[in-house]
PDB file of N, CA and C in Angstrom:
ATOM      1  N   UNK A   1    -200.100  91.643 -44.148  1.00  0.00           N
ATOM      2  CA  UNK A   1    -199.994  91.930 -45.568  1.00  0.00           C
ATOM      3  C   UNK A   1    -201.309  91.547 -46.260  1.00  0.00           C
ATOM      4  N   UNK A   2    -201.806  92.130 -47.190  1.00  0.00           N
ATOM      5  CA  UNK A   2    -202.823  91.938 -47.704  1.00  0.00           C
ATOM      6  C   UNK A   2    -202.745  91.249 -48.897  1.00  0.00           C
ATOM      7  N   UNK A   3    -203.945  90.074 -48.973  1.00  0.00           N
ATOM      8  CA  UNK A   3    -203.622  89.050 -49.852  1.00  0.00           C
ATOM      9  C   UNK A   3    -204.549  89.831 -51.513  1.00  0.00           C
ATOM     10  N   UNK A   4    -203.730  89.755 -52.593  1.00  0.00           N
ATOM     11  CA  UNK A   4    -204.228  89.805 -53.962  1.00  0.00           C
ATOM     12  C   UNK A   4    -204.714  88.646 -54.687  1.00  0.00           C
ATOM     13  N   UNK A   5    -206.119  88.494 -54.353  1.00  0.00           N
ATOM     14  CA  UNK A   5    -207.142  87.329 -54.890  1.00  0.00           C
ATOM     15  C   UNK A   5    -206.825  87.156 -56.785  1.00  0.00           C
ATOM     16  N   UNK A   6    -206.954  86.450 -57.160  1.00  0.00           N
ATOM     17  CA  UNK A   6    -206.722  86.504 -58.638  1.00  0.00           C
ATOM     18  C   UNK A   6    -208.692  86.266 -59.022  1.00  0.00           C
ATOM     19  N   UNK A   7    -209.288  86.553 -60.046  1.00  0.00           N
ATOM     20  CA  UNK A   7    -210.566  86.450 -60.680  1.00  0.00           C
ATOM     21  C   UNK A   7    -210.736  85.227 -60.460  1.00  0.00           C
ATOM     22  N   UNK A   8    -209.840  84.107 -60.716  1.00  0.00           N
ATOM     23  CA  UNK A   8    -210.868  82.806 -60.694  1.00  0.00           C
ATOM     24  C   UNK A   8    -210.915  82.245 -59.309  1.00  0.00           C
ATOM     25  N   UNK A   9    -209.895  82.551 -58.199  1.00  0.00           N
ATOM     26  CA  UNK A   9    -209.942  82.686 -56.784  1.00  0.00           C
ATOM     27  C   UNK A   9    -211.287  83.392 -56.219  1.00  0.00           C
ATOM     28  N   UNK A  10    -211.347  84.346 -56.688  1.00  0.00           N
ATOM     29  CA  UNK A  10    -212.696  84.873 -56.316  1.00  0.00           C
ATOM     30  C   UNK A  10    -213.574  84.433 -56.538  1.00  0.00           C
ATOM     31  N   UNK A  11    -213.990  83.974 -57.902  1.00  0.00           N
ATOM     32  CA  UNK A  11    -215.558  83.466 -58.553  1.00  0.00           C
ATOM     33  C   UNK A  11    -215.385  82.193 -57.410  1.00  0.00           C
ATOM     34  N   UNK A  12    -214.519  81.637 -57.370  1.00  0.00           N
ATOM     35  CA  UNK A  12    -214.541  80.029 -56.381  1.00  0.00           C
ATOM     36  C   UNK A  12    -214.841  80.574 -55.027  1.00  0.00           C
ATOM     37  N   UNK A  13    -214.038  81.198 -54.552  1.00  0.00           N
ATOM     38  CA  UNK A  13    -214.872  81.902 -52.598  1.00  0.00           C
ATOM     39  C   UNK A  13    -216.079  82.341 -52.886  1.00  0.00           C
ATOM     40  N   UNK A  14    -216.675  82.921 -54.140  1.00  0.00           N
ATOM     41  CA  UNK A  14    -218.631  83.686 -53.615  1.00  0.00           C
ATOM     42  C   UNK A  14    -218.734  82.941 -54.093  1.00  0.00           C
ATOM     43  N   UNK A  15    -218.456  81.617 -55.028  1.00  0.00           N
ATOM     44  CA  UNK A  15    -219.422  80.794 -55.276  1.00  0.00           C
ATOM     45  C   UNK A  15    -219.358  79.758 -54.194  1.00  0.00           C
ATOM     46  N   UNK A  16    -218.809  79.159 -53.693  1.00  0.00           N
ATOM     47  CA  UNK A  16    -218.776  78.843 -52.076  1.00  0.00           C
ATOM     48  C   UNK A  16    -219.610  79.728 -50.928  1.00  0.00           C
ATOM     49  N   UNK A  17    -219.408  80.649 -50.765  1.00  0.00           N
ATOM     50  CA  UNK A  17    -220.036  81.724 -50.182  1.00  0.00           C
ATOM     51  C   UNK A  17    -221.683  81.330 -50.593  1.00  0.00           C
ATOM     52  N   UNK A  18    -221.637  81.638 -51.489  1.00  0.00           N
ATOM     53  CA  UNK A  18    -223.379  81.492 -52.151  1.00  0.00           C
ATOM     54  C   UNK A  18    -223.922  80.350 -51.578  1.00  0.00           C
ATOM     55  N   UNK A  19    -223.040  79.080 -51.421  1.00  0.00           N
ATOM     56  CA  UNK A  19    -223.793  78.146 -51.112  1.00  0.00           C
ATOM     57  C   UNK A  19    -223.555  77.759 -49.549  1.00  0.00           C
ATOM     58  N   UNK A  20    -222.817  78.501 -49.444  1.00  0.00           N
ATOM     59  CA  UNK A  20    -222.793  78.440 -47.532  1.00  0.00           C
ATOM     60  C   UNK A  20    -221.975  79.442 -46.939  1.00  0.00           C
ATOM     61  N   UNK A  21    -222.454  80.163 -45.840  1.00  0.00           N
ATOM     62  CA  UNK A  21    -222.056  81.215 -45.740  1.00  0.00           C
ATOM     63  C   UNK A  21    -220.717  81.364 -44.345  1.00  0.00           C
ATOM     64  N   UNK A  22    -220.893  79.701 -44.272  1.00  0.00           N
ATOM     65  CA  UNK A  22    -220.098  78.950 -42.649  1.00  0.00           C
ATOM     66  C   UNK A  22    -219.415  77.669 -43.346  1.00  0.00           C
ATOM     67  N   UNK A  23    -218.250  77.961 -43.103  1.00  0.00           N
ATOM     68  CA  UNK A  23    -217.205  76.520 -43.614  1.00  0.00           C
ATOM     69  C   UNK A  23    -216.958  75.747 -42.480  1.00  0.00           C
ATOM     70  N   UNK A  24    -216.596  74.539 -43.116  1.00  0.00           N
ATOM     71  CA  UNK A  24    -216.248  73.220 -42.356  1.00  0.00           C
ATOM     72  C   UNK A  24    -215.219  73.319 -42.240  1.00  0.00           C
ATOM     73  N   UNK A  25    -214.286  73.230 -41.207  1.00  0.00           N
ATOM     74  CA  UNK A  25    -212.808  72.642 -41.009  1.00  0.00           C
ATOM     75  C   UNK A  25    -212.313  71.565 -42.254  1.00  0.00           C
ATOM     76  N   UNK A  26    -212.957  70.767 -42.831  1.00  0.00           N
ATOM     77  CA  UNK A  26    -212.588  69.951 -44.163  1.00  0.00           C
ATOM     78  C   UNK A  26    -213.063  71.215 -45.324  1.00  0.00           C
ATOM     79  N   UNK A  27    -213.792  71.648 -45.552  1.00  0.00           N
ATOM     80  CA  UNK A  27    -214.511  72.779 -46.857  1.00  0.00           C
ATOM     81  C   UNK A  27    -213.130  73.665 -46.800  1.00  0.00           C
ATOM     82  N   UNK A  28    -213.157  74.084 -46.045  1.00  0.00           N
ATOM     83  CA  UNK A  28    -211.689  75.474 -45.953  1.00  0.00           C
ATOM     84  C   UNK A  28    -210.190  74.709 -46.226  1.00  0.00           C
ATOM     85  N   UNK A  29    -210.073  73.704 -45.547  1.00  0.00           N
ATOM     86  CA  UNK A  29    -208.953  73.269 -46.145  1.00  0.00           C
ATOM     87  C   UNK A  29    -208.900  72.720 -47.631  1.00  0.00           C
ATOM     88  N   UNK A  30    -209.815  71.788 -48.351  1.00  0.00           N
ATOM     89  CA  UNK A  30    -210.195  71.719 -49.587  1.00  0.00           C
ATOM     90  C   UNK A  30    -210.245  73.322 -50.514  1.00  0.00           C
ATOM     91  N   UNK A  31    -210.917  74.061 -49.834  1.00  0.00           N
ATOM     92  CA  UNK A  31    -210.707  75.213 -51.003  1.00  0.00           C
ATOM     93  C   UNK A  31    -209.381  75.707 -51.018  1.00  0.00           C
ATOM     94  N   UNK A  32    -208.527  75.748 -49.602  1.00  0.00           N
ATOM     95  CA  UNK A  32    -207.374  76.613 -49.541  1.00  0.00           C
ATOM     96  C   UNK A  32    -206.469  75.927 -50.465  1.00  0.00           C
ATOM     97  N   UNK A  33    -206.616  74.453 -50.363  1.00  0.00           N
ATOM     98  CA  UNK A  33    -205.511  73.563 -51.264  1.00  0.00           C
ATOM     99  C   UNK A  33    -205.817  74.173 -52.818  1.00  0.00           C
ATOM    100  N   UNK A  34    -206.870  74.058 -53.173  1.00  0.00           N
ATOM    101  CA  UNK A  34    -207.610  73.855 -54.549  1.00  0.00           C
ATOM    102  C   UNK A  34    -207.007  75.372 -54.844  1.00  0.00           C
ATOM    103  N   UNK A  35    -207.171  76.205 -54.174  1.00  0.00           N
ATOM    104  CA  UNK A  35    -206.632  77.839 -54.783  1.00  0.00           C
ATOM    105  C   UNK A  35    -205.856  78.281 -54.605  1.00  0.00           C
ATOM    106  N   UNK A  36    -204.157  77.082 -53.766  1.00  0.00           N
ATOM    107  CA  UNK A  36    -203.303  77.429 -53.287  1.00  0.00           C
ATOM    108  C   UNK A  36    -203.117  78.598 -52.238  1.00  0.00           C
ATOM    109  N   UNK A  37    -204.012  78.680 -51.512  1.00  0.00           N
ATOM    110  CA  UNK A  37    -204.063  79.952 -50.344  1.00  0.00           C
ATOM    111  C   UNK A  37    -203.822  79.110 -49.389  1.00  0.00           C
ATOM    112  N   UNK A  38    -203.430  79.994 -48.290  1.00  0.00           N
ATOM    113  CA  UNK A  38    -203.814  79.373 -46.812  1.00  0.00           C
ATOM    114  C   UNK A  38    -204.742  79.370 -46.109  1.00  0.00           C
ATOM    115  N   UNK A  39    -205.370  78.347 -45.168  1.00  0.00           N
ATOM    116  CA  UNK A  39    -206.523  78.443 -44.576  1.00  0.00           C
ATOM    117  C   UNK A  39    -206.826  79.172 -43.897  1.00  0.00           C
ATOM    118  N   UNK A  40    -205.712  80.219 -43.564  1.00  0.00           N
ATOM    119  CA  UNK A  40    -206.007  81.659 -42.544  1.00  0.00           C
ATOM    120  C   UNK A  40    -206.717  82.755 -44.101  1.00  0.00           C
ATOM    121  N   UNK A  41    -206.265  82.137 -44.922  1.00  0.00           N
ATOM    122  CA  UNK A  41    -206.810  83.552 -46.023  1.00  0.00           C
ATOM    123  C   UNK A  41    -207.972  83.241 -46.428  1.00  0.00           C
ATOM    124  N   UNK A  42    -208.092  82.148 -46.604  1.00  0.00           N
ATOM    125  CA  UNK A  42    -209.879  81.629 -46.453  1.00  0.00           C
ATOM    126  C   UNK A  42    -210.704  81.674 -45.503  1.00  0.00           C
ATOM    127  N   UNK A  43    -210.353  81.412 -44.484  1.00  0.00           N
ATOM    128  CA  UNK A  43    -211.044  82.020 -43.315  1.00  0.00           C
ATOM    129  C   UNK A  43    -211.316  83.664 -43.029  1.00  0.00           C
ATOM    130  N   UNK A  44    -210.218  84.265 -43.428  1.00  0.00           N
ATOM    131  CA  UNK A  44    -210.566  85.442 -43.138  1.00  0.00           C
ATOM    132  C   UNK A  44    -211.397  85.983 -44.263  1.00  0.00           C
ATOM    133  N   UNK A  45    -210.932  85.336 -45.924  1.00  0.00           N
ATOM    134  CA  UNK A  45    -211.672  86.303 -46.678  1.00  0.00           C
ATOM    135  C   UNK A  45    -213.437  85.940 -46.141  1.00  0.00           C
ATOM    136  N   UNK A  46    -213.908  84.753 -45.675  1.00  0.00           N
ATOM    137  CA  UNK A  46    -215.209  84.635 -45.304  1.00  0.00           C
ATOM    138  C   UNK A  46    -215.998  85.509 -44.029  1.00  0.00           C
ATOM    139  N   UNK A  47    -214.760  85.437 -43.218  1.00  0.00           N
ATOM    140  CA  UNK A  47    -215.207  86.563 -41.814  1.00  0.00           C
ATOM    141  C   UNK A  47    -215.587  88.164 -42.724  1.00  0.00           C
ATOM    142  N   UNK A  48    -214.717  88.694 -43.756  1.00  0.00           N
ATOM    143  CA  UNK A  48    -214.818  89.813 -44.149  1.00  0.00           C
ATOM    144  C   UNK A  48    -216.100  89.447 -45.274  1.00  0.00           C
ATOM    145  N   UNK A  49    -216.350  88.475 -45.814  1.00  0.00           N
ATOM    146  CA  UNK A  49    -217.337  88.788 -46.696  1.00  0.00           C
ATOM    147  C   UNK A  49    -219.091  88.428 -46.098  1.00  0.00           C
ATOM    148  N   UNK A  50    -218.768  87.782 -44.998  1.00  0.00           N
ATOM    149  CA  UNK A  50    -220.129  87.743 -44.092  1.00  0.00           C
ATOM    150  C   UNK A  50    -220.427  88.936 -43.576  1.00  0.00           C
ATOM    151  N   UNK A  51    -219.215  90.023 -42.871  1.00  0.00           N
ATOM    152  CA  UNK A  51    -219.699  91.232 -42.626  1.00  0.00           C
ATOM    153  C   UNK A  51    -220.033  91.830 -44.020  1.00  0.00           C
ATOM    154  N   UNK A  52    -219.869  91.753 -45.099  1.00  0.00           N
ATOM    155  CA  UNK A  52    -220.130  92.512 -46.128  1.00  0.00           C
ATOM    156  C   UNK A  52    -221.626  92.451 -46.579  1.00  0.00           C
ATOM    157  N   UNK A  53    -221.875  91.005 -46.301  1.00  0.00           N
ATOM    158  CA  UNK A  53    -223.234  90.209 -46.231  1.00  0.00           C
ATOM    159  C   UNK A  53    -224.285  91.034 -45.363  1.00  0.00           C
ATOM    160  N   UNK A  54    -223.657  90.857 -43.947  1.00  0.00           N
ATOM    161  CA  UNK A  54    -224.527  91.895 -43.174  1.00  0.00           C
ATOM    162  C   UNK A  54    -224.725  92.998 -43.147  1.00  0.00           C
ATOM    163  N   UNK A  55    -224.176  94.019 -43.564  1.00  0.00           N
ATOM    164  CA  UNK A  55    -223.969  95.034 -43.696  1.00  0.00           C
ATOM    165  C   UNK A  55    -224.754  95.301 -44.799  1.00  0.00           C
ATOM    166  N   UNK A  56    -224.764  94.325 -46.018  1.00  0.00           N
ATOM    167  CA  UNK A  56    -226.289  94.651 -47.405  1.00  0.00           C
ATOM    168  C   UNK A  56    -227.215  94.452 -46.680  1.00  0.00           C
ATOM    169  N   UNK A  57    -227.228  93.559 -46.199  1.00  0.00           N
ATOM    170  CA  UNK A  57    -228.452  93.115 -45.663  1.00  0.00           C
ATOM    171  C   UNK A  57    -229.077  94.594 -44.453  1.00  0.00           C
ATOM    172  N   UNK A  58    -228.288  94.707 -43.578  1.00  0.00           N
ATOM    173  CA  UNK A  58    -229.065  95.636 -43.029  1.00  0.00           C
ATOM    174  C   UNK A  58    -229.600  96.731 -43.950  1.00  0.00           C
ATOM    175  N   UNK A  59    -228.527  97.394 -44.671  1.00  0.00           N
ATOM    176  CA  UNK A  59    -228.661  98.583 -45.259  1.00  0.00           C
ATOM    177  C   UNK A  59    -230.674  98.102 -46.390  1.00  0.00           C
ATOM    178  N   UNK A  60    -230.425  96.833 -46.922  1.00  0.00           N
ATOM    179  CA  UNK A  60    -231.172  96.360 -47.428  1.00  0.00           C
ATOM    180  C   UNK A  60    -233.002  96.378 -46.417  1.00  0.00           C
ATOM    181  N   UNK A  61    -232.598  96.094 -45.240  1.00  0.00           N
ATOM    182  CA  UNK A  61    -233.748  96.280 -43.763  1.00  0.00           C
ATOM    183  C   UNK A  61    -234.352  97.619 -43.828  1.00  0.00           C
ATOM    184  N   UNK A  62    -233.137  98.392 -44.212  1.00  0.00           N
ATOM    185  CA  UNK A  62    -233.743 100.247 -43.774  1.00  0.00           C
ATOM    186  C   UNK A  62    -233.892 100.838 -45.128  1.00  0.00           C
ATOM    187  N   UNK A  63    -234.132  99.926 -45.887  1.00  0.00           N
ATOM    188  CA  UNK A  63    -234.250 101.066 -47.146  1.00  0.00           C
ATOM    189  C   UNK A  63    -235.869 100.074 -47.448  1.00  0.00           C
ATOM    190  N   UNK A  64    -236.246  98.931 -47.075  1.00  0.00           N
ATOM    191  CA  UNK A  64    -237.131  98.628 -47.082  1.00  0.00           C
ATOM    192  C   UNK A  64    -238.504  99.416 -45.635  1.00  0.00           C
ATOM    193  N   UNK A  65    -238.029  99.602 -44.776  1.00  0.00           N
ATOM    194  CA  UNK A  65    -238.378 100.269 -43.444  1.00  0.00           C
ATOM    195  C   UNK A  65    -238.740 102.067 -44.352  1.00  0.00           C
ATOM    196  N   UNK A  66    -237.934 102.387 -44.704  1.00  0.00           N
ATOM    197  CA  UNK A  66    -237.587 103.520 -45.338  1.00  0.00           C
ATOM    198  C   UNK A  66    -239.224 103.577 -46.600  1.00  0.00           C
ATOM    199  N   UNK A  67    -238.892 102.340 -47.440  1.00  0.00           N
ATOM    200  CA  UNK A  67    -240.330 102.118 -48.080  1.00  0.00           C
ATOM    201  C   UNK A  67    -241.823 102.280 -47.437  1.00  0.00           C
ATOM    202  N   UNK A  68    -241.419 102.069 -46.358  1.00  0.00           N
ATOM    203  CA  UNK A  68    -242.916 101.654 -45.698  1.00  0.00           C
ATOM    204  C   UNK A  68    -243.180  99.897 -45.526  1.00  0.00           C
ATOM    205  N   UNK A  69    -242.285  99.344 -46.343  1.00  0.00           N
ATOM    206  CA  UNK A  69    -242.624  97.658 -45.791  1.00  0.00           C
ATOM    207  C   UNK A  69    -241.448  96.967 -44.450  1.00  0.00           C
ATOM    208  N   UNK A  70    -242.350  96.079 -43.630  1.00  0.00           N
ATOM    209  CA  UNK A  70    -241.827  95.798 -42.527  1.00  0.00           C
ATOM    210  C   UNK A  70    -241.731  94.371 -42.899  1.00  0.00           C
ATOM    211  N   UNK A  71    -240.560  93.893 -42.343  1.00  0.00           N
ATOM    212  CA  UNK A  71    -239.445  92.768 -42.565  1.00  0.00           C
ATOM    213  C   UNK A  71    -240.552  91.516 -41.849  1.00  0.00           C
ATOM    214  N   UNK A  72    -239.916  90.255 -42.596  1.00  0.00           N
ATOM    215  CA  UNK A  72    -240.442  89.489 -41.643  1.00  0.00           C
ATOM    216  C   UNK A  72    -239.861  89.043 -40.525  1.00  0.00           C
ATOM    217  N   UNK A  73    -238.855  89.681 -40.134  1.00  0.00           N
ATOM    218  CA  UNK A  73    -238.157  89.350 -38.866  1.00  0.00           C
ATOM    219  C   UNK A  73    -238.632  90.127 -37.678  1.00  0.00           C
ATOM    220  N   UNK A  74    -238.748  91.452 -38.199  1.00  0.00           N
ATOM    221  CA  UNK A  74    -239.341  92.490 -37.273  1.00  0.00           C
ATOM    222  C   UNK A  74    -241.037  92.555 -36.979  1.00  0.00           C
ATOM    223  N   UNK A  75    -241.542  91.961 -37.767  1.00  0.00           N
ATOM    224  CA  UNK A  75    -243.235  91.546 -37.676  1.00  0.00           C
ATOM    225  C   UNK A  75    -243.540  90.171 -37.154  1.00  0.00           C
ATOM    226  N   UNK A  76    -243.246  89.129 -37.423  1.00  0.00           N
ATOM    227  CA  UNK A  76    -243.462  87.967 -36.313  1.00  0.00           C
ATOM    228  C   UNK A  76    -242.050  87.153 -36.976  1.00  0.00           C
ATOM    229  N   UNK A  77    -241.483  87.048 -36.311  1.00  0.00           N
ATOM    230  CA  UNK A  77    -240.037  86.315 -36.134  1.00  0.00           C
ATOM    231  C   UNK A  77    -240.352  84.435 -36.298  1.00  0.00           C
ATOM    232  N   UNK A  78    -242.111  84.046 -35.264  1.00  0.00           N
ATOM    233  CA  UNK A  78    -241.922  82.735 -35.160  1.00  0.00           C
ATOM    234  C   UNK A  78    -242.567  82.366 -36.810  1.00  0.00           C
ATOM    235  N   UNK A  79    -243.455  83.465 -37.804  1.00  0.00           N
ATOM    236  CA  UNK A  79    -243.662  83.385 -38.743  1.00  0.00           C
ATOM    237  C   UNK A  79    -242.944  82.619 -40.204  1.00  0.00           C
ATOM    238  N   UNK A  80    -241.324  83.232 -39.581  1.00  0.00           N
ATOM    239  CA  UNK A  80    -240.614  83.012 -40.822  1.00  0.00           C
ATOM    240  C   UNK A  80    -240.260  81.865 -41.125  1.00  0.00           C
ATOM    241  N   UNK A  81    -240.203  81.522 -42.357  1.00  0.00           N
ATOM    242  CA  UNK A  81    -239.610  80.284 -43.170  1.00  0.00           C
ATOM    243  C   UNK A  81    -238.560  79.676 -42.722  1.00  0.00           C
ATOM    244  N   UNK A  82    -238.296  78.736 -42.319  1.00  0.00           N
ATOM    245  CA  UNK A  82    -237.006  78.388 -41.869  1.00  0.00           C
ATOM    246  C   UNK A  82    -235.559  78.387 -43.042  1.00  0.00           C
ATOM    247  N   UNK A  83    -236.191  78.542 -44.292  1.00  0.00           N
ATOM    248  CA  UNK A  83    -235.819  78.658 -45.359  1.00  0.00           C
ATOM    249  C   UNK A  83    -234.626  79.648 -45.278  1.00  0.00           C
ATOM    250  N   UNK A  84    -235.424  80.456 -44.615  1.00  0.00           N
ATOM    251  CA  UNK A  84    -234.852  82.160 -44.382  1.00  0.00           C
ATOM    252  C   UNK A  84    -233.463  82.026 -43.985  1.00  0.00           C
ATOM    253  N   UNK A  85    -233.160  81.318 -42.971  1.00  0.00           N
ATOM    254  CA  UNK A  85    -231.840  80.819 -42.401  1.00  0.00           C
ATOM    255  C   UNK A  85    -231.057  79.974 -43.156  1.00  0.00           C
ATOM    256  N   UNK A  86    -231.704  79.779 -43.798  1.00  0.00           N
ATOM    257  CA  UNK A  86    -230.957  78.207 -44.421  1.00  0.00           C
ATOM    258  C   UNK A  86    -229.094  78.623 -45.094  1.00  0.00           C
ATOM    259  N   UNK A  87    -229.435  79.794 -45.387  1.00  0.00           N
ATOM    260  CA  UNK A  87    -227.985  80.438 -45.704  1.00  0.00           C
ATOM    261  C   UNK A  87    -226.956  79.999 -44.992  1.00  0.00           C
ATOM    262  N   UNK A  88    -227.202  80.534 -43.732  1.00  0.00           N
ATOM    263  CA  UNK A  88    -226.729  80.799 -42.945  1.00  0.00           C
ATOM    264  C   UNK A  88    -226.144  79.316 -42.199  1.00  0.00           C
ATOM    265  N   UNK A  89    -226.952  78.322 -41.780  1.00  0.00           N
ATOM    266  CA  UNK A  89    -226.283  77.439 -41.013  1.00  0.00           C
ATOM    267  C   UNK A  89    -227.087  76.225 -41.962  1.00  0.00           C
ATOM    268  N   UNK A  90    -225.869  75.712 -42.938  1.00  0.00           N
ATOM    269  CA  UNK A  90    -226.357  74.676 -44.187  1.00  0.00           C
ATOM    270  C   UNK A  90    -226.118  73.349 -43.607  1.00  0.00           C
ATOM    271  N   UNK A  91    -227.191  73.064 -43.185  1.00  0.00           N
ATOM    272  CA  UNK A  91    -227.079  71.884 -42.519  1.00  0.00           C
ATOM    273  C   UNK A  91    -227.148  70.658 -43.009  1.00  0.00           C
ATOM    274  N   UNK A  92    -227.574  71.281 -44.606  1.00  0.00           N
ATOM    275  CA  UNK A  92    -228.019  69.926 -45.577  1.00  0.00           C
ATOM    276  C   UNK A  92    -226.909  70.329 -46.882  1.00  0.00           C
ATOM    277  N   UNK A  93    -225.523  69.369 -46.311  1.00  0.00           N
ATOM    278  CA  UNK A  93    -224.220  69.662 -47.486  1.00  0.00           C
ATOM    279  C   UNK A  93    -224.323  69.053 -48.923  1.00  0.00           C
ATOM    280  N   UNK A  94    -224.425  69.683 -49.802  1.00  0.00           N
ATOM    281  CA  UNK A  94    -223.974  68.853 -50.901  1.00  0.00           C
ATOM    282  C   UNK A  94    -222.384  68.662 -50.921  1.00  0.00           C
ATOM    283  N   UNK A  95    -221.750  67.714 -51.267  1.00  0.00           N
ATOM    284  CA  UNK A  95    -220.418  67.334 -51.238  1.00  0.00           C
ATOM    285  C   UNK A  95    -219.733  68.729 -52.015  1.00  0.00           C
ATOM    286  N   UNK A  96    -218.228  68.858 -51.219  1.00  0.00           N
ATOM    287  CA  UNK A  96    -217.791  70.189 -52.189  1.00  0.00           C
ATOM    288  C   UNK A  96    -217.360  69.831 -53.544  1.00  0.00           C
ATOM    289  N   UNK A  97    -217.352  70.347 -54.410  1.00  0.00           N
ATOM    290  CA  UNK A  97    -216.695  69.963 -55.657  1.00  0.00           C
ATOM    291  C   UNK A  97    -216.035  71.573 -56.256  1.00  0.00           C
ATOM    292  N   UNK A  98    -214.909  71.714 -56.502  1.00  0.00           N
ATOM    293  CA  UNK A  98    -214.556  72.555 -57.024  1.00  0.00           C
ATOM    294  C   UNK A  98    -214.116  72.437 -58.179  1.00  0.00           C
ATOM    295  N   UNK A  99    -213.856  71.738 -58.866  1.00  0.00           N
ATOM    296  CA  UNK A  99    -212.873  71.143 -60.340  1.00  0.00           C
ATOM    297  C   UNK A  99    -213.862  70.158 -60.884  1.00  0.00           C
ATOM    298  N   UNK A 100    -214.419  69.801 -61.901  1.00  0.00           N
ATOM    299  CA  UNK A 100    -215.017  68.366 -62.631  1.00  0.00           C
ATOM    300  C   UNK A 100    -213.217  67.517 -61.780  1.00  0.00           C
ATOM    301  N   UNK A 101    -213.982  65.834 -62.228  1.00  0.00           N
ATOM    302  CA  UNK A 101    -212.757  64.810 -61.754  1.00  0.00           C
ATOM    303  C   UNK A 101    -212.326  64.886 -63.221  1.00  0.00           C
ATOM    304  N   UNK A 102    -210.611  64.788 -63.296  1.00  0.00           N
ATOM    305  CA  UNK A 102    -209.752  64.129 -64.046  1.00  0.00           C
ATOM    306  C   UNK A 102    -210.241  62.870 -65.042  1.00  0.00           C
ATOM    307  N   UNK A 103    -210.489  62.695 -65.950  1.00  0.00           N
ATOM    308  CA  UNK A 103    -210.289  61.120 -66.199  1.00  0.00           C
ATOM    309  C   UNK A 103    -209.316  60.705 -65.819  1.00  0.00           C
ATOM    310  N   UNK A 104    -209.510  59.497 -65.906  1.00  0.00           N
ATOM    311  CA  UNK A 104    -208.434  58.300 -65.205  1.00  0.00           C
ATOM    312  C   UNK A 104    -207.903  58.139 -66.545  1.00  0.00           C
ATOM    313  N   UNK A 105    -206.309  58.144 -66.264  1.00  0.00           N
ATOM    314  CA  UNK A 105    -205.345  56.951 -67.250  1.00  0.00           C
ATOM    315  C   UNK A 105    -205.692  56.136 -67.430  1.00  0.00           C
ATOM    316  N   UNK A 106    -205.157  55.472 -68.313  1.00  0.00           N
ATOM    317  CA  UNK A 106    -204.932  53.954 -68.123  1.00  0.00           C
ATOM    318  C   UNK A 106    -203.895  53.420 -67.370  1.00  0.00           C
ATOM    319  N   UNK A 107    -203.729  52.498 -66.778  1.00  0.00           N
ATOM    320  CA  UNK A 107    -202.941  51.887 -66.091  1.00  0.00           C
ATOM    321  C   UNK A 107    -201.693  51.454 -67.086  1.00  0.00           C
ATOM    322  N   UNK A 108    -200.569  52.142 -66.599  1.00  0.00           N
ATOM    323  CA  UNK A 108    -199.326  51.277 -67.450  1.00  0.00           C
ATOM    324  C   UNK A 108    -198.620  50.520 -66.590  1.00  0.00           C
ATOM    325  N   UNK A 109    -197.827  49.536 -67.123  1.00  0.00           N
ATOM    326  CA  UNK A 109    -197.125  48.831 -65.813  1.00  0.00           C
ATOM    327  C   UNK A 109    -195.666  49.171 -66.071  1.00  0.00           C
ATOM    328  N   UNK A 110    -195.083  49.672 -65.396  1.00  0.00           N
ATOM    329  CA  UNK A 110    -193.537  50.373 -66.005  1.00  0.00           C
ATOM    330  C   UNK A 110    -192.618  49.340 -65.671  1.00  0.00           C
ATOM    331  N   UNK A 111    -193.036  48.204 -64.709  1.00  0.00           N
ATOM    332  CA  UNK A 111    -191.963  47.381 -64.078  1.00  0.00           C
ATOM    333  C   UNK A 111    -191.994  46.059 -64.655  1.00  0.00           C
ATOM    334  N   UNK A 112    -190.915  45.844 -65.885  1.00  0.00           N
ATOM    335  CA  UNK A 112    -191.296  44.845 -66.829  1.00  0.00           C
ATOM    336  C   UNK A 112    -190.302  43.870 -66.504  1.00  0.00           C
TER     337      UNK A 112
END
């Protein structure tokens, strides 16, 4: 069955997405809780939006090829920025945050 994302479900997966394009076994369960999905629907919406990823991206390769300019992957590979990857396998996490924190109550003591 196919899952119906709501708008603010979405802006939260590409904005996740944006900042890493590979989840953690803790990241996926944190978002699935946070957007009430299951971690199979988070997982999959990422498998489908990495091919979507690749798929610009190539189309993005041959329309530049198509220009006349050659990629830096296809001209010297040991050249490129390591930067270049960095998408891809984020090895340097900022902690997830999806929500600002709650303020804290105050403490009441109910047991008088």
């Amino acid at each position: 069955m196919r899952t119906a994302f709501t708008l603010e479900q979405l802006q939260i997966l590409e904005r996740s997405f944006q900042r890493c394009h590979y989840l953690s076994v803790l990241e996926r369960h944190t978002i699935a809780s946070a957007l009430r999905l299951s971690e199979t629907q988070v997982k999959i919406w990422f498998q489908n939006r990495r091919t979507k990823w690749k798929k610009e991206r190539l189309q993005g390769k041959e329309a530049e090829e198509d220009r006349g300019f050659t990629s830096c992957f296809s001209s010297h590979p040991a050249g490129c920025s390591p930067l270049t990857f960095k998408p891809l396998y984020c090895q340097q996490r900022a902690p997830l945050q999806l929500f600002a924190p709650l303020p804290l109550a105050p403490y009441h003591h109910y047991y008088t």
